[in-house]
Protein backbone atom coordinates (compact mmCIF):
# COMPACT_ATOMS: atom_id res chain seq x y z
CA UNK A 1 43.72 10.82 11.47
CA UNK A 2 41.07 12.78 10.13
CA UNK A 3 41.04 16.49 9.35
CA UNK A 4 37.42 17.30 9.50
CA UNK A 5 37.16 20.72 9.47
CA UNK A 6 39.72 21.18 6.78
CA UNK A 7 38.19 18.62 4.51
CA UNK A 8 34.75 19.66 5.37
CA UNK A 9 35.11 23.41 4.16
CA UNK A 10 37.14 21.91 1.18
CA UNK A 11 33.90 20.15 -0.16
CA UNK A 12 31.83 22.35 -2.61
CA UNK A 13 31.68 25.20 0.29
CA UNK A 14 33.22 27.80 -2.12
CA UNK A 15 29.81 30.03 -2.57
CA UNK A 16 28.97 28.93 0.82
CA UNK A 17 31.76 30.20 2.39
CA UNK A 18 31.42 33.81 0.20
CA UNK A 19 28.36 34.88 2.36
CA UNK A 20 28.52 32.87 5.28
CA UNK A 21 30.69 32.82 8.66
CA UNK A 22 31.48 28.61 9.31
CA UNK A 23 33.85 27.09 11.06
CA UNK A 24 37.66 27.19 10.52
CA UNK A 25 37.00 30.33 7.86
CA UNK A 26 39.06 32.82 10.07
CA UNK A 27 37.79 36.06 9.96
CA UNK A 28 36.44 37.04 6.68
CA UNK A 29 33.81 39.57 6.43
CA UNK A 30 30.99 37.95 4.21
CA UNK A 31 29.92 40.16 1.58
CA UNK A 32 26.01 39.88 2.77
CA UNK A 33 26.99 40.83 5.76
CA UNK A 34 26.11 37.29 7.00
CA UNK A 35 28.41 38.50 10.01
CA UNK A 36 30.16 42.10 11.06
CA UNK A 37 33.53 42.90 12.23
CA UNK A 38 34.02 44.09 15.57
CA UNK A 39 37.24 45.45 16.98
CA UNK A 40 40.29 43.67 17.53
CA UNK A 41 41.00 42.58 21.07
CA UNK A 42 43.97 43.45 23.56
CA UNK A 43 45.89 40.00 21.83
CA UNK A 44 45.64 41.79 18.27
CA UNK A 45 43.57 39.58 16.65
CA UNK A 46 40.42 39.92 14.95
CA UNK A 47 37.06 38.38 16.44
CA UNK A 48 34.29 38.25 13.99
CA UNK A 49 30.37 38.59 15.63
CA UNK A 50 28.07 36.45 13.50
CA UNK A 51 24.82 37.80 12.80
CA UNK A 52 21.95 35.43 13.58
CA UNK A 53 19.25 34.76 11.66
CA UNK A 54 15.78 33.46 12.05
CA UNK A 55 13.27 31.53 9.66
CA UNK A 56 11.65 34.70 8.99
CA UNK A 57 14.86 36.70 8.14
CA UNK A 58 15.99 34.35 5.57
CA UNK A 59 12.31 34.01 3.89
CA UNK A 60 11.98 37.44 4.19
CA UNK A 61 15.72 37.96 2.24
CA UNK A 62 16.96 36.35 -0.60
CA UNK A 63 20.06 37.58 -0.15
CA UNK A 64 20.50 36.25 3.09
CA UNK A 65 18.69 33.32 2.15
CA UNK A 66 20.76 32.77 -1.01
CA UNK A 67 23.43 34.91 -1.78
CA UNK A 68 24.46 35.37 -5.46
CA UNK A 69 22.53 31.83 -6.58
CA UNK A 70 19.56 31.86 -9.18
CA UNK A 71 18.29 29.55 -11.67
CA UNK A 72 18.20 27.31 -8.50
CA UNK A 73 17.45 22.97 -8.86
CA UNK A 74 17.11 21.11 -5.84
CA UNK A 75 16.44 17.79 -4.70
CA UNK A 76 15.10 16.97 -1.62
CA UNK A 77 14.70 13.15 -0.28
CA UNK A 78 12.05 12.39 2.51
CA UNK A 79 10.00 9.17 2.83
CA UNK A 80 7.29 8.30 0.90
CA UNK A 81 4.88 8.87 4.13
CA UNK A 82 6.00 12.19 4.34
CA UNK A 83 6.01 13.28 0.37
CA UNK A 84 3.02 14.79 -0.38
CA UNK A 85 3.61 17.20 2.25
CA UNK A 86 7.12 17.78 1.91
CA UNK A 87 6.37 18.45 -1.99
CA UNK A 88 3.71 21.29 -0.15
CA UNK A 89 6.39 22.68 1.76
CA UNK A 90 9.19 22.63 -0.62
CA UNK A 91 6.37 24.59 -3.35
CA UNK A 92 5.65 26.87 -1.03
CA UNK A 93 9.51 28.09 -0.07
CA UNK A 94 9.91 28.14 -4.08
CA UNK A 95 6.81 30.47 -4.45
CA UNK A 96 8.11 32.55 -1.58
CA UNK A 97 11.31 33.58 -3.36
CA UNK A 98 9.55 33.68 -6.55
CA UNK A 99 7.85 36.49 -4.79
CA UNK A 100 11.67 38.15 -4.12
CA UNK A 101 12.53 37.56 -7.50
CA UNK A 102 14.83 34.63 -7.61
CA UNK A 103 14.07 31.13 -9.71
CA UNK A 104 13.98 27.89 -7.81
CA UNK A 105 12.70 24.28 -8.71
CA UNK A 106 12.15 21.57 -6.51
CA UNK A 107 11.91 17.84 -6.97
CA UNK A 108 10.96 15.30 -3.55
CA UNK A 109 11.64 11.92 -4.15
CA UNK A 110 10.72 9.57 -2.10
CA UNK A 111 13.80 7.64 0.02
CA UNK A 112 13.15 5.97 3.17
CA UNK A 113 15.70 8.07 6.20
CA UNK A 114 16.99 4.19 7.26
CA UNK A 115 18.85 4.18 4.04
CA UNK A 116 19.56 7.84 3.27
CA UNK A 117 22.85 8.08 4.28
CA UNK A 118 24.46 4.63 2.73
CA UNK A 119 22.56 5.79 -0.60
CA UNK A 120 24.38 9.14 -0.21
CA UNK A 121 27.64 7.84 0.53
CA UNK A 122 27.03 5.39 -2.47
CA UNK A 123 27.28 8.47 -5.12
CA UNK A 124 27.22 11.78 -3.33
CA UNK A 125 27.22 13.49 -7.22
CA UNK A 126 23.94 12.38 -7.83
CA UNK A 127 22.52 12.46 -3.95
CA UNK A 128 19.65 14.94 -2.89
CA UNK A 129 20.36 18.42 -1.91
CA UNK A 130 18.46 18.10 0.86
CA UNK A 131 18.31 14.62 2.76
CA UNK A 132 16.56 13.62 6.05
CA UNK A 133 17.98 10.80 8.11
CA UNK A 134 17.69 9.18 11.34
CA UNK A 135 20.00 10.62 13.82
CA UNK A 136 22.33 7.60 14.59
CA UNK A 137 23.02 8.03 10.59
CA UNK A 138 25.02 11.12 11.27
CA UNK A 139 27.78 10.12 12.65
CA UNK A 140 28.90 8.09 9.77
CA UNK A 141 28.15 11.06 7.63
CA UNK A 142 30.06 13.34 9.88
CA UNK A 143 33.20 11.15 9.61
CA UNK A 144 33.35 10.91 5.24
CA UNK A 145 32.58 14.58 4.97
CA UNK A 146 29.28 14.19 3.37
CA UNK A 147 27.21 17.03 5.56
CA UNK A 148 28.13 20.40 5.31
CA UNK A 149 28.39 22.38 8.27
CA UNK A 150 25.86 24.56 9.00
CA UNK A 151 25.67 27.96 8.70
CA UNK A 152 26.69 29.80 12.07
CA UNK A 153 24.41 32.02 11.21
CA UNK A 154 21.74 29.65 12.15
CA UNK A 155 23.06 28.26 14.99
CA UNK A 156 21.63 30.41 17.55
CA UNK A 157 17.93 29.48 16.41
CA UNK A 158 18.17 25.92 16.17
CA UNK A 159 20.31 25.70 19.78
CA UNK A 160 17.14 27.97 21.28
CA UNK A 161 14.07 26.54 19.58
CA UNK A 162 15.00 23.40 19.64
CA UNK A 163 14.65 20.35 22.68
CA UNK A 164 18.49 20.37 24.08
CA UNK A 165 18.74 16.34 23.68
CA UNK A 166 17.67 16.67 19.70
CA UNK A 167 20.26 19.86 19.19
CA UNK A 168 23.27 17.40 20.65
CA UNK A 169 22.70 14.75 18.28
CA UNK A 170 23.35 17.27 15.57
CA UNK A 171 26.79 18.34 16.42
CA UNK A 172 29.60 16.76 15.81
CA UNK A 173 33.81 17.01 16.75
CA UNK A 174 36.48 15.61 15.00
CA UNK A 175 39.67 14.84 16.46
CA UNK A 176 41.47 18.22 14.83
CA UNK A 177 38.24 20.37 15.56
CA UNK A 178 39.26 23.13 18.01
CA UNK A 179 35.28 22.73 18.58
CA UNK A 180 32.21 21.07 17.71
CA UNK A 181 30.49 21.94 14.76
CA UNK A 182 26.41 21.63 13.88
CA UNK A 183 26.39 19.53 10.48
CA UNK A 184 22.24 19.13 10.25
CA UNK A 185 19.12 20.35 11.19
CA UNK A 186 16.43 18.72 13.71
CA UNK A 187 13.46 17.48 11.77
CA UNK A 188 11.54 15.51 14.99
CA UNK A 189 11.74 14.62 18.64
CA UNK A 190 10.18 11.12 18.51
CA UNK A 191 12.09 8.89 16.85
CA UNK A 192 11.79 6.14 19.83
CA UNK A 193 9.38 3.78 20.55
CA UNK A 194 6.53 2.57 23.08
CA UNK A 195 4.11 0.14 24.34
CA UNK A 196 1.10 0.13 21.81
CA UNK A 197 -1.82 -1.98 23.34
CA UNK A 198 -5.35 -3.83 22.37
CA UNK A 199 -7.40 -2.23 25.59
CA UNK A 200 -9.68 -4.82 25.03
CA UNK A 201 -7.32 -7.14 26.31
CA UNK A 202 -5.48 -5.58 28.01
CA UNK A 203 -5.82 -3.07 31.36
CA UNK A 204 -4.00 -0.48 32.06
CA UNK A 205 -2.48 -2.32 35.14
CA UNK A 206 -1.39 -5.26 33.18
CA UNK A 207 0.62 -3.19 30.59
CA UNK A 208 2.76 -1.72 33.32
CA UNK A 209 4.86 -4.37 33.58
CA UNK A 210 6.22 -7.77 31.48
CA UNK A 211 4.95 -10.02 33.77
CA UNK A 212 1.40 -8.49 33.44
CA UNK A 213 1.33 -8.77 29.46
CA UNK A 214 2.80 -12.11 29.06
CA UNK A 215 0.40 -13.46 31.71
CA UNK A 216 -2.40 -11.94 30.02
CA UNK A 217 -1.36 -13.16 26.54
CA UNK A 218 -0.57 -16.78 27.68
CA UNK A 219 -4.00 -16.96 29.02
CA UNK A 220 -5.70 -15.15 26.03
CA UNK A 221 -3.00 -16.66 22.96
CA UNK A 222 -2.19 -13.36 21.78
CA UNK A 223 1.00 -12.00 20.50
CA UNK A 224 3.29 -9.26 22.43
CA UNK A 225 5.40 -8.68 19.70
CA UNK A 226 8.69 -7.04 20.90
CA UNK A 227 11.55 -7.38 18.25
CA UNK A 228 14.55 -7.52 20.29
CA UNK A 229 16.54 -9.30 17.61
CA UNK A 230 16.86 -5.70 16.08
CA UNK A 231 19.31 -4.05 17.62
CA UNK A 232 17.17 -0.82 18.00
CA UNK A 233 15.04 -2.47 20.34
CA UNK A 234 17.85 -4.91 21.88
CA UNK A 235 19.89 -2.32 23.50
CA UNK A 236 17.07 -2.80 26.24
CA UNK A 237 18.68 -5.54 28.18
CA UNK A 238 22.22 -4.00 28.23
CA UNK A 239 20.77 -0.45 29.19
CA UNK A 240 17.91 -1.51 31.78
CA UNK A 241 21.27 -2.83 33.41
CA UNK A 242 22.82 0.43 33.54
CA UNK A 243 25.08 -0.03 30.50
CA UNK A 244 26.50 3.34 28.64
CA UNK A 245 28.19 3.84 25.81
CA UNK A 246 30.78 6.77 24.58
CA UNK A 247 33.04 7.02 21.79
CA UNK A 248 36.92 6.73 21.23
CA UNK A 249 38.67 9.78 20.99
CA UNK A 250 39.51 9.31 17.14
CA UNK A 251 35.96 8.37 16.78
CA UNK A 252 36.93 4.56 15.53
CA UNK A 253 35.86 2.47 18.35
CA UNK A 254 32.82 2.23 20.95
CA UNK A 255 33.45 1.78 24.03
CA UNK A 256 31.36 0.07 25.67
CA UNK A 257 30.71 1.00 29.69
CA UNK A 258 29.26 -2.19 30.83
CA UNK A 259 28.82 -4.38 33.83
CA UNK A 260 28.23 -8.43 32.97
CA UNK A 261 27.19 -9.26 36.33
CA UNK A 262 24.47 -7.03 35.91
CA UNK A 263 23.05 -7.45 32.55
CA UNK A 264 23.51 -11.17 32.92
CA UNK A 265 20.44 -10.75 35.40
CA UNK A 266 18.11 -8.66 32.86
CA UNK A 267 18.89 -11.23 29.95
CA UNK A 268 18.01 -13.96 32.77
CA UNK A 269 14.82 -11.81 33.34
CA UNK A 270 13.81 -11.72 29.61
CA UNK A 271 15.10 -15.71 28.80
CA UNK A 272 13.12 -17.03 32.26
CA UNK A 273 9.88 -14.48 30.90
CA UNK A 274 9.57 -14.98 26.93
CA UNK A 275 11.84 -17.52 25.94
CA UNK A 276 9.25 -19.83 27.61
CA UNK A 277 6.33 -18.61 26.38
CA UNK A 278 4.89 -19.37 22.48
CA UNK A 279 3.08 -16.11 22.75
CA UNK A 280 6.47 -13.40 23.02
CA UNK A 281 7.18 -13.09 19.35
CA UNK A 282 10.88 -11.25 18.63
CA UNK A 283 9.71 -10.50 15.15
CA UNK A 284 9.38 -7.66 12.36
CA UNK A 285 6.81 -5.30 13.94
CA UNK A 286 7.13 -3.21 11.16
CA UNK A 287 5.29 -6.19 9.04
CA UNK A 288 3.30 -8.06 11.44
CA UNK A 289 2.03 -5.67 14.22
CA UNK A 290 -0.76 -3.41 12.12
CA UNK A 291 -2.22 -6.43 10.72
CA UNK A 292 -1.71 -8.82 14.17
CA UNK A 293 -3.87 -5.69 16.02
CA UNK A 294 -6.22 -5.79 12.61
CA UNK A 295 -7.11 -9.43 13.17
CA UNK A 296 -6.33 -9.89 16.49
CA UNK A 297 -3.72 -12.42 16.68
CA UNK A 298 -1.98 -9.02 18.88
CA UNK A 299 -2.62 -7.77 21.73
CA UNK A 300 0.77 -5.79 21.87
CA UNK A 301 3.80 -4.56 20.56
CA UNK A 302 6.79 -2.08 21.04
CA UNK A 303 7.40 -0.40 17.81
CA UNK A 304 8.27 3.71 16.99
CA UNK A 305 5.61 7.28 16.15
CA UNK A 306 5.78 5.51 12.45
CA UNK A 307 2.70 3.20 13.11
CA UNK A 308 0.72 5.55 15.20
CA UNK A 309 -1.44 6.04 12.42
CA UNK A 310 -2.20 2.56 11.10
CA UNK A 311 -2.39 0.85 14.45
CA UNK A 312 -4.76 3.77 15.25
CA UNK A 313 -7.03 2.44 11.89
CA UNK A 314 -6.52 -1.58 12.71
CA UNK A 315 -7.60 -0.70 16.42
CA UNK A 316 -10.00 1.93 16.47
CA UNK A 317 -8.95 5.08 18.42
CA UNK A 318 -10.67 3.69 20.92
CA UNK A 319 -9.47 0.55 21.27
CA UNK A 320 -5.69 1.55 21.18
CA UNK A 321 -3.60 2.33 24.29
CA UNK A 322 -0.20 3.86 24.35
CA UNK A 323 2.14 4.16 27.56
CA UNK A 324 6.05 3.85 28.19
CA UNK A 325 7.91 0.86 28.22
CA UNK A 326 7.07 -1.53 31.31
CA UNK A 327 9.40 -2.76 33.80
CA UNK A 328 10.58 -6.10 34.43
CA UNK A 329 11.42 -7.71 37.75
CA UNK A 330 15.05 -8.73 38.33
CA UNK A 331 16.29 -10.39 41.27
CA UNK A 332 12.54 -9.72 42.89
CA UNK A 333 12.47 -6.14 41.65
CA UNK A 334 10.50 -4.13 39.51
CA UNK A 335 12.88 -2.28 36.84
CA UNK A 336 12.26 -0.09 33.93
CA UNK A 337 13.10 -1.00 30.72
CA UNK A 338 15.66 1.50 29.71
CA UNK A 339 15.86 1.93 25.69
CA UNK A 340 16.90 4.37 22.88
CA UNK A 341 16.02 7.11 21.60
CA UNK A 342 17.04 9.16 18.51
CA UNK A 343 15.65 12.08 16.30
CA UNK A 344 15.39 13.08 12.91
CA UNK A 345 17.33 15.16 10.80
CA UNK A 346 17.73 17.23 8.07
CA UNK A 347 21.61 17.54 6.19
CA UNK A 348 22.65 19.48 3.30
CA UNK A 349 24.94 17.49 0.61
CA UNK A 350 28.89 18.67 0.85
CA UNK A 351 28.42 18.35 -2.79
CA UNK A 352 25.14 20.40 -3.55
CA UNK A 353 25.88 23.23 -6.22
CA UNK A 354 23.69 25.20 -4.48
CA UNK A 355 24.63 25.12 -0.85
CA UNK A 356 23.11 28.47 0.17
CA UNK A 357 19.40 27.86 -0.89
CA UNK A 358 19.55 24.02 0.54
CA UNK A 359 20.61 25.41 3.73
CA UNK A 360 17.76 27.98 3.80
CA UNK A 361 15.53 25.69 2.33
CA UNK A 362 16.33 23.03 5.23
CA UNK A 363 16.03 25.43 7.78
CA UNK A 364 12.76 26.75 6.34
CA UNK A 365 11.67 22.97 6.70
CA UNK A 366 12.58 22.24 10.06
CA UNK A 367 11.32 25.55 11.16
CA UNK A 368 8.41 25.67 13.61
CA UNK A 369 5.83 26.39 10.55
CA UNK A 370 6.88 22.92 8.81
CA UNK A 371 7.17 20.92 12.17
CA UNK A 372 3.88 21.74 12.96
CA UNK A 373 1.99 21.17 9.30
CA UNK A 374 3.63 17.90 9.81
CA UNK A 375 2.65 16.77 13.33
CA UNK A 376 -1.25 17.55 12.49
CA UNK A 377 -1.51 16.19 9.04
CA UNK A 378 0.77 12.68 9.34
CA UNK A 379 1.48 13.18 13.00
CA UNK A 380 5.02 13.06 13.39
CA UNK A 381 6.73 14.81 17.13
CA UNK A 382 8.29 18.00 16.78
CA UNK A 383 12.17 18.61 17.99
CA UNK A 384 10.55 22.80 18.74
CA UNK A 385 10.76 23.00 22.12
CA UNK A 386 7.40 24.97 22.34
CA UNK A 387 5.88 22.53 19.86
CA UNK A 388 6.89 19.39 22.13
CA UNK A 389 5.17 20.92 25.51
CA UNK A 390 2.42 22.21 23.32
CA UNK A 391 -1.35 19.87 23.44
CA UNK A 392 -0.30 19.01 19.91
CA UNK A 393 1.82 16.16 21.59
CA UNK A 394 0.32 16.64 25.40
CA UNK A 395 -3.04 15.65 23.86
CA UNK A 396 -1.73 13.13 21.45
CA UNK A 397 -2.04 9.85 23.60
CA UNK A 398 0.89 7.68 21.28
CA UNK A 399 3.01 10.65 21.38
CA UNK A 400 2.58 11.74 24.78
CA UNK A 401 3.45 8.00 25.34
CA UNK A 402 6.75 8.24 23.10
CA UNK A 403 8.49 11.30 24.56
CA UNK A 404 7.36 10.10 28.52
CA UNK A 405 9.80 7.15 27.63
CA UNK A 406 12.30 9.52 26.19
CA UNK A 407 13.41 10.26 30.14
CA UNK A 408 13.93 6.50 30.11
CA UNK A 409 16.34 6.58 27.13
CA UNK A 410 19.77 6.93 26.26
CA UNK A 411 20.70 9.28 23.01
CA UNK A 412 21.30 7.88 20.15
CA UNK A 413 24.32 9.51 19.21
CA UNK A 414 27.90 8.39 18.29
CA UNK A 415 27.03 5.11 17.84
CA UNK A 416 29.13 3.08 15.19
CA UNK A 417 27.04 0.93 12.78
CA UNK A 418 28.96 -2.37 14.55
CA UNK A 419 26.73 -1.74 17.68
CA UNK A 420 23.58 -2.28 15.80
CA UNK A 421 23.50 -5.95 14.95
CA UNK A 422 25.43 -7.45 17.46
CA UNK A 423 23.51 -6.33 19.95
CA UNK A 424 20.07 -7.53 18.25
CA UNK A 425 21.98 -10.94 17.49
CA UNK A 426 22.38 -11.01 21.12
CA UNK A 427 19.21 -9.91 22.40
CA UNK A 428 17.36 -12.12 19.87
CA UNK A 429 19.51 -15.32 21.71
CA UNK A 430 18.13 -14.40 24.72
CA UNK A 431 14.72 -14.56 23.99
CA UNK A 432 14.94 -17.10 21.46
CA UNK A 433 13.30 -20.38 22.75
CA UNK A 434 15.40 -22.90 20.33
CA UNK A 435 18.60 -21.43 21.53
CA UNK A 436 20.27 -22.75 25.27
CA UNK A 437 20.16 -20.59 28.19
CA UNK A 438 22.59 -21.96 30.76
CA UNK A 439 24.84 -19.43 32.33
CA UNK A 440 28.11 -20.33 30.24
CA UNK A 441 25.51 -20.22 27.11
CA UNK A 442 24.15 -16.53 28.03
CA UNK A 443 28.00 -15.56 28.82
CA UNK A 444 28.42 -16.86 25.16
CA UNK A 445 26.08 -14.56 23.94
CA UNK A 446 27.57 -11.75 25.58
CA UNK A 447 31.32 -12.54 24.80
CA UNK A 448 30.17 -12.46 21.14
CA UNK A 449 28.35 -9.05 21.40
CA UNK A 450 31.34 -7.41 22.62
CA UNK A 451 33.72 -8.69 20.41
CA UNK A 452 31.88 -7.58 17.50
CA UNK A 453 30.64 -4.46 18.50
CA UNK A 454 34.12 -3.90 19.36
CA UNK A 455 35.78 -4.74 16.06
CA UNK A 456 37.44 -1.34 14.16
């Protein structure tokens, strides 16, 4: 099977591992003094006390932040939304340690986080130093030993500032880890999704639940776009019926902790509700909902904190309303829709030739400075606890709206890539109106799901 921590400090972690306690490196004494010896206990052997380090500490120390590295080139990828500001950021760390003495250059390209990971696994050699990535990405990154670990000298401050759901989608255990290790940084807390609305359509009564919206947009001919043919948003029907998921012990195989009898009644819900209806559209939201809401062909949609910003512009802030998912009645009962919800991250190459500074450099950028800059100027949710309860997203109505769902969400975490499309295929039968619906049909469906999801 695999040997994680073994390969993992085997991949470029040489200079890494000079000046910085990680995982697996025994008891070494880095020569920064990254962590101090303390005495030996009653067994005889030697327990190492790693020193923790804050944001400040490393931008205030090069040595700390660095080691022995100069001359430094870096590449960071972020998406193109984000750029301009990450460029801002990443300047402003290389003008700090210019400051300190040392020589660093930056380059942000722009590389959307949906496809960061395949395109680093593609040619890891010529990959970004720095990389952000949607959390359900790391797994997969985990397993081919393409994230090094971080620092355990930075542990402490990420596990402290950060919400407790975001810092357990960063750390990861192989089957011949003795323990878990942290192998990226929290970037955001709101990588979910929520009900955005037309309020001139719609009330606030009528968004609460499915049955309000879809009577609403029958009677009006507008659009509730809800693309449950994606696999992001399909995991609705199997989790509003209680399903789980967890992970085989040699992290090949998903197991799936689900109950037919009872998600056969949500999918019955969802066929009997939209398959009917010409106005439920399973579609791309990412294409169709900004410019439905602009011409009003829309009066709602379920899509993630990415659009909050140019539904906000097709709308008019006053125009657009933002709550939680609604419920749907099953068997004569109101029931919340139960979905997903994931984070963003920030990972260090196992390949970077300059592992010290990207580590500093992504902990600089998922620092509370950083995660702030970014939720007021582009609006993205911060994973900083004090950030997240803070009126930056209390006062934010889409965001507020985004992390209330969050306490009707499962992580996303340890989730193989198979889960992804099946499930969308099968949500997207459900609600598709040229497809049958007869109980052996739905069990169909479902038979199909599981089988794929479940293949190694």
């Amino acid at each position: 099977m695999y040997k994680y921590t073994k390969r993992i400090l085997g991949v470029g972690l040489a200079s890494l591992m000079a000046v910085s306690a990680l995982a697996g490196c025994g008891g070494s004494t880095p020569s920064d003094g990254a962590s101090d010896s303390s005495s030996k206990d009653e067994g005889g052997s030697s327990s190492v006390e790693v020193k923790q380090y804050t944001v400040d500490d490393v931008m205030g120390d090069a040595k700390i932040a660095m080691g022995d590295e100069d001359n430094v080139t870096l590449k960071v990828w972020g998406p193109q939304a984000s750029l301009a500001l990450l460029q801002k950021q990443c300047d402003a760390f290389v003008e700090n340690f210019k400051k300190l003495g040392k020589t660093i250059k930056i380059e942000c390209v722009a590389q959307g986080e949906a496809d960061a990971g395949t395109n680093l696994k593609t040619d890891p050699e010529k990959g970004a130093d720095v990389l952000c990535f949607a959390s359900d990405q790391g797994l997969e990154l985990f397993k081919g030993n393409y994230l090094q670990q971080v620092r355990l000298n930075y542990r402490e401050a990420l596990e402290s500032s950060n919400l407790e759901s975001a810092y357990n989608t960063v750390k990861f255990k192989g089957p011949d880890d003795t323990e878990e290790g942290v192998y990226a940084f929290p970037e955001t807390g709101d990588n979910g999704y929520a009900l955005f609305y037309d309020k001139r359509v719609l009330s606030d009564d009528d968004v609460k639940t499915m049955e309000g919206i879809m009577e609403v947009c029958n009677k009006e001919k507008k659009k509730f776009a809800f693309n449950l043919g994606d696999g992001f948003y399909g995991c609705v029907i199997p989790f509003t019926a209680g399903g789980t998921l967890s992970l085989s012990d040699d992290l090949t195989t998903q197991k799936l902790n689900y109950d037919y009898d009872k998600i056969s009644k949500v999918a019955k819900a969802f066929s009997d509700l939209c398959s009917t209806s010409d106005y439920f559209k399973s579609e791309d939201i990412n294409t169709t909902l900004v410019s439905g809401f602009k011409n009003g062909t829309h009066a709602a949609g379920v899509v993630g904190s990415w659009k909050i910003n140019d539904i906000k512009k097709a709308l008019g802030e006053e125009n657009m309303g933002v709550v939680k998912l609604p419920t749907i009645k099953v068997d004569g009962k109101d029931t919340q829709l139960i979905s997903v919800y994931g984070y963003k991250h920030m990972g260090v190459n196992a390949k970077s030739k300059f592992p010290m500074t990207a580590q500093a450099l992504a902990f600089y950028l998922t620092g509370e400075k950083c995660q702030k800059e970014r939720c007021e100027e582009i609006g993205w949710g911060p994973s900083i606890k004090s950030l997240a309860e803070s009126e930056l997203v209390t006062d934010n109505v889409a965001l507020k709206a985004i992390y209330d769902q969050q306490q009707y969400s499962l992580p996303q975490i340890n989730i193989l890539t198979s889960f992804w499309q099946a499930t969308g295929t099968y949500a997207g039968n459900v609600v598709n109106p040229d497809k049958k619906h007869d109980d052996a049909s739905m069990k169909e469906y479902y038979d199909n799901m599981v089988e794929n999801i479940s293949i190694q």
